[in-house]
Protein backbone atom coordinates (compact mmCIF):
# COMPACT_ATOMS: atom_id res chain seq x y z
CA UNK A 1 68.99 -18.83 29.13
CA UNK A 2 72.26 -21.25 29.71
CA UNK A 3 71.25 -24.55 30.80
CA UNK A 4 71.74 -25.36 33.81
CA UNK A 5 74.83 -28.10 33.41
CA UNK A 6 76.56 -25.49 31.44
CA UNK A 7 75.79 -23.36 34.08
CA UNK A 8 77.57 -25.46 36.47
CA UNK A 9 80.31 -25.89 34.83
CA UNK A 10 81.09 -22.41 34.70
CA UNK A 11 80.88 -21.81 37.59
CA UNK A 12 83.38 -24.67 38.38
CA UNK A 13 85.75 -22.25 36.58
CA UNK A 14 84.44 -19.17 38.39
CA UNK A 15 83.15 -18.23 35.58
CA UNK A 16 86.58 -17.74 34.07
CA UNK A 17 85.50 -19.63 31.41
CA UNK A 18 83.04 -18.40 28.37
CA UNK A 19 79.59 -20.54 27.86
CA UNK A 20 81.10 -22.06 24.25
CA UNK A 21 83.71 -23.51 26.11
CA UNK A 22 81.55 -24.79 29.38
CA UNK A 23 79.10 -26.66 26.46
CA UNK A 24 82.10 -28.62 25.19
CA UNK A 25 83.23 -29.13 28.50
CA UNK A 26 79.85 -30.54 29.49
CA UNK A 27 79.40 -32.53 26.07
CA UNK A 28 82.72 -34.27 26.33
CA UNK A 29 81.58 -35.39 29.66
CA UNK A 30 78.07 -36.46 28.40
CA UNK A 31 80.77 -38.81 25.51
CA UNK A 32 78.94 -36.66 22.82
CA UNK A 33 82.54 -34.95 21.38
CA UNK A 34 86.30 -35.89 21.98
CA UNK A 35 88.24 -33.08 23.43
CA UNK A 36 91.22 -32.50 20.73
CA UNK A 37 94.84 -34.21 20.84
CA UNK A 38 98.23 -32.60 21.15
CA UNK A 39 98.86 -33.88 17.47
CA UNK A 40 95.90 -32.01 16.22
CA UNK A 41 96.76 -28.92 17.99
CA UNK A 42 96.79 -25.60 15.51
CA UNK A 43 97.05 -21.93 17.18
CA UNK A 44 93.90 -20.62 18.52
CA UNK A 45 91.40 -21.38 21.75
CA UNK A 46 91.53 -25.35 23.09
CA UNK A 47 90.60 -27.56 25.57
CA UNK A 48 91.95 -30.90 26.28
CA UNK A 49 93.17 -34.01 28.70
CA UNK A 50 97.14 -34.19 29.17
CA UNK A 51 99.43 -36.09 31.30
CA UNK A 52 102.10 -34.03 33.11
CA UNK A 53 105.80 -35.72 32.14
CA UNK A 54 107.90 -32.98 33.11
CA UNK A 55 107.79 -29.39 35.40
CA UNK A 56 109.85 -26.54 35.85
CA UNK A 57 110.51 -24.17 38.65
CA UNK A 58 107.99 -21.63 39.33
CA UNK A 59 108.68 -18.27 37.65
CA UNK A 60 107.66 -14.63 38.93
CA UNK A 61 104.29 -14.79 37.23
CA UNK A 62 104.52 -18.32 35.02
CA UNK A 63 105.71 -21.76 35.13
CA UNK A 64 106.21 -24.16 32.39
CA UNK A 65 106.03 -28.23 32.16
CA UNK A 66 105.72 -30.83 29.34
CA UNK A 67 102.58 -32.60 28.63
CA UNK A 68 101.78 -35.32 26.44
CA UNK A 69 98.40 -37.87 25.26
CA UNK A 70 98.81 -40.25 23.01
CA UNK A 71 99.60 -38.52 20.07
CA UNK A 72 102.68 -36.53 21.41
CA UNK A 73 103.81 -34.19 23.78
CA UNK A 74 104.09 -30.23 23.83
CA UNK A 75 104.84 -27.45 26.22
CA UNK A 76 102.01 -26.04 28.64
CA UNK A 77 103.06 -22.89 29.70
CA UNK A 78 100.69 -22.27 33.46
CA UNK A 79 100.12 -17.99 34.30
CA UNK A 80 97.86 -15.88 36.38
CA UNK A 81 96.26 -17.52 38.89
CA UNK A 82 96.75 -20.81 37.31
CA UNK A 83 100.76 -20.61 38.70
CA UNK A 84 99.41 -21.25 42.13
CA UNK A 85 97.51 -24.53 41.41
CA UNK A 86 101.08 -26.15 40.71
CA UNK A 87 101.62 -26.76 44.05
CA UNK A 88 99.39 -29.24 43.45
CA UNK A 89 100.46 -30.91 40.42
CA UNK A 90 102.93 -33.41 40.38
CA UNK A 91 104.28 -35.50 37.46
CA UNK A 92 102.59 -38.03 36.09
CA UNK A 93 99.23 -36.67 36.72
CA UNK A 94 96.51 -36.44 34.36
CA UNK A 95 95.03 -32.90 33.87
CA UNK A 96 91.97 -31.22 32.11
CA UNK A 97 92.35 -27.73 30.57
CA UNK A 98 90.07 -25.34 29.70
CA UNK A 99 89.94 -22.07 27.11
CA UNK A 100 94.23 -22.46 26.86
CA UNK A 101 95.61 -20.45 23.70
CA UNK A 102 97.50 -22.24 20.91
CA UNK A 103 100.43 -20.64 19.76
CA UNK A 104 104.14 -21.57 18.10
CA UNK A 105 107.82 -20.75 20.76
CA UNK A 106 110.68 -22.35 20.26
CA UNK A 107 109.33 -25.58 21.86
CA UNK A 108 106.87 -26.02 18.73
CA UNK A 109 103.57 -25.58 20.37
CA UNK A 110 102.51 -24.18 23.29
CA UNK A 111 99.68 -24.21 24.77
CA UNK A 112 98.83 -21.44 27.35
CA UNK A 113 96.46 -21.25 30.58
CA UNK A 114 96.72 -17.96 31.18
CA UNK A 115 93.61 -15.39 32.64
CA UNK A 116 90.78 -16.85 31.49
CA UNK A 117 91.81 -20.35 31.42
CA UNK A 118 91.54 -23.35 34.13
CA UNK A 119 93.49 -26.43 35.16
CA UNK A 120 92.15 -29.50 36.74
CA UNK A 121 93.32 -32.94 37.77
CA UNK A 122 91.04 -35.41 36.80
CA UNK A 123 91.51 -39.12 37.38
CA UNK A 124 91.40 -40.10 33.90
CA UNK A 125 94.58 -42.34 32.28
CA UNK A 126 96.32 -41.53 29.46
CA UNK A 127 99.15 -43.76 28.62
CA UNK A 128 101.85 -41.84 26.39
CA UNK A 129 105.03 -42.92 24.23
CA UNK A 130 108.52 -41.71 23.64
CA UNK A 131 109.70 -41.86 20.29
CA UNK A 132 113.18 -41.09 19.65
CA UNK A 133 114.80 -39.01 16.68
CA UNK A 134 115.45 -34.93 16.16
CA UNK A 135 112.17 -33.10 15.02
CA UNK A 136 109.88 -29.53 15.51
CA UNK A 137 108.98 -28.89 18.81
CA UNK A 138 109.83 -31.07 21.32
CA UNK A 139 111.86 -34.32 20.70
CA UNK A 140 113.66 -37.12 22.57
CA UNK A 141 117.05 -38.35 21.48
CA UNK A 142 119.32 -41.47 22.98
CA UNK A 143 122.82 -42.95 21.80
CA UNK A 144 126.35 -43.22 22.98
CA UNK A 145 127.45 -40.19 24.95
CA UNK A 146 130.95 -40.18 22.54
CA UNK A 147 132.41 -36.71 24.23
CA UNK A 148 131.90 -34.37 27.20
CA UNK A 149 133.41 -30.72 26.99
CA UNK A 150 134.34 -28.38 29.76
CA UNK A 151 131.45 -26.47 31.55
CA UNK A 152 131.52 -23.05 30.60
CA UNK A 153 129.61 -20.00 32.41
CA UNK A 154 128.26 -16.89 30.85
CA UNK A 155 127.80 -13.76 32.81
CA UNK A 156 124.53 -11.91 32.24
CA UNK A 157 121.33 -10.58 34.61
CA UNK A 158 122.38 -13.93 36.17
CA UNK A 159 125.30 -17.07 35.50
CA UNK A 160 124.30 -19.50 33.42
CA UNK A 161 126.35 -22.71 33.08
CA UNK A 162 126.50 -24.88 30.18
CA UNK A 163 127.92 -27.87 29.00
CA UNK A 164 128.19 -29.18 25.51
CA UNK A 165 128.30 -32.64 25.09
CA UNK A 166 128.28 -35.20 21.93
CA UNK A 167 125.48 -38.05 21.69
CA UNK A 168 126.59 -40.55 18.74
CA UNK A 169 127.03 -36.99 16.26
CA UNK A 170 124.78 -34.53 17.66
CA UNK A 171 126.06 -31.71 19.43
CA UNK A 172 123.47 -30.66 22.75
CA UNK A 173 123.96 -27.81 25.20
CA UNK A 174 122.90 -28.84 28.76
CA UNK A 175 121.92 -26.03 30.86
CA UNK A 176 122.73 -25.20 34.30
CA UNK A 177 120.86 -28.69 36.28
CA UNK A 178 121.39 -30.22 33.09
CA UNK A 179 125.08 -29.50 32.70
CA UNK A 180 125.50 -30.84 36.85
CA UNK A 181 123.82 -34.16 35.88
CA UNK A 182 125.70 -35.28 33.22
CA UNK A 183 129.11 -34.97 35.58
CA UNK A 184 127.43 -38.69 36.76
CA UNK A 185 127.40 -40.21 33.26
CA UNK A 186 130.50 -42.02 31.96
CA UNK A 187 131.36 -41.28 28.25
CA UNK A 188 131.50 -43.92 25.93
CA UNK A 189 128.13 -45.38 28.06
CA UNK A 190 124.39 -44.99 26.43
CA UNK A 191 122.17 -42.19 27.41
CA UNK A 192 118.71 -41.42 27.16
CA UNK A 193 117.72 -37.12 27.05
CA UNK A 194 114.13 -36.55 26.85
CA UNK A 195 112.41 -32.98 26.33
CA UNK A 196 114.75 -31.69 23.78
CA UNK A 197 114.34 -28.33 21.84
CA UNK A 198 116.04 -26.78 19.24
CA UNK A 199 117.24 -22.82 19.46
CA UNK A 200 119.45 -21.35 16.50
CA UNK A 201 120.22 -24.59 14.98
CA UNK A 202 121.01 -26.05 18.50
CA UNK A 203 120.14 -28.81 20.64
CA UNK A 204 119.07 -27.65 24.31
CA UNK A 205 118.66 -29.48 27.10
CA UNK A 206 116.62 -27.20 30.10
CA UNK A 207 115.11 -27.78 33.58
CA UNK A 208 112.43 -29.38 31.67
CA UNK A 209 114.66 -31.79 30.02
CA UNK A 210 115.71 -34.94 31.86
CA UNK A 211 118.45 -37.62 31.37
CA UNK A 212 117.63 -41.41 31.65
């Protein structure tokens, strides 16, 4: 028989949630177990408090943002039903998430909500911190913006524009916002990009990225 707090919280979830997961749920709220940290994250089933930093545009069936705790950031990557809720997200806010899946993209981990996971604000804080300096996943850079090249656009299922640009010696490819933004930023001035990936040996900057 599932206990009746257990019970509870899966129904929270609409029972979208399995009772292994609903017991953790309920224990981390009882300040019996720590829900894991982004740092700690390895491919498989999770649960775990973020803070939104950063959200895309809504997709056909997903949307993506950054999140980050204390111990770094990562990609969540929102689908099914879980899409909708965005509309009532905004950055900054402080989220609990339920049976995602771990797995490796090109923006180091990423952890997905998908069918038979759940999102939640919550009005826990989590303070997070940048740290600067080209790594796995999903890194932050800043230096002197030395060069800006000619926006070029490429012709596929849609145009995409990008812009390469030079911060002290690293070469990054701004994409379509991205490569509008930087038209505002002087060369030879410091810059600040944060949500950085690397794609084929390159630096990207996306709709996720953002310059400061």
């Amino acid at each position: 028989m599932i206990d009746e707090e257990i019970k509870k919280e899966m129904e929270k979830f609409n029972w979208l949630i399995d009772e292994e997961t609903a017991k953790l749920l309920v224990m981390e709220k009882q300040g019996k177990i720590n829900l894991m940290k982004i740092t700690d994250l390895k491919e498989g089933n999770v649960s775990l408090y973020a803070k939104i930093e950063s959200m895309g545009t809504r997709k056909k069936n997903f949307m993506n943002a950054i999140i980050g705790d204390e111990t770094g950031f990562c990609l969540m990557k929102l689908w099914d039903h879980n899409v909708n809720f965005a509309h009532y997200l905004k950055e900054g806010d402080v989220v609990r998430i339920a049976n995602a899946w771990v797995r490796k993209g090109i923006y180091g981990i990423e952890i997905n909500v998908g069918k038979y996971g759940m999102i939640e604000k919550t009005n826990k804080k989590i303070k997070t911190s940048l740290q600067f300096g080209i790594k796995e996943g999903i890194f932050n850079i800043k230096g002197v913006l030395n060069k800006k090249y000619p926006t070029q656009v490429y012709i596929g299922e849609k145009e995409t524009f990008i812009r390469r640009i030079k911060v002290d010696d690293m070469e990054i490819y701004l994409i379509n916002e991205m490569a509008k933004k930087i038209q505002n930023v002087e060369e030879r001035k410091e810059i600040t990009l944060l949500w950085l990936h690397k794609k084929n040996n390159r630096i990207y900057a996306d709709e996720l990225s953002k310059i400061k």
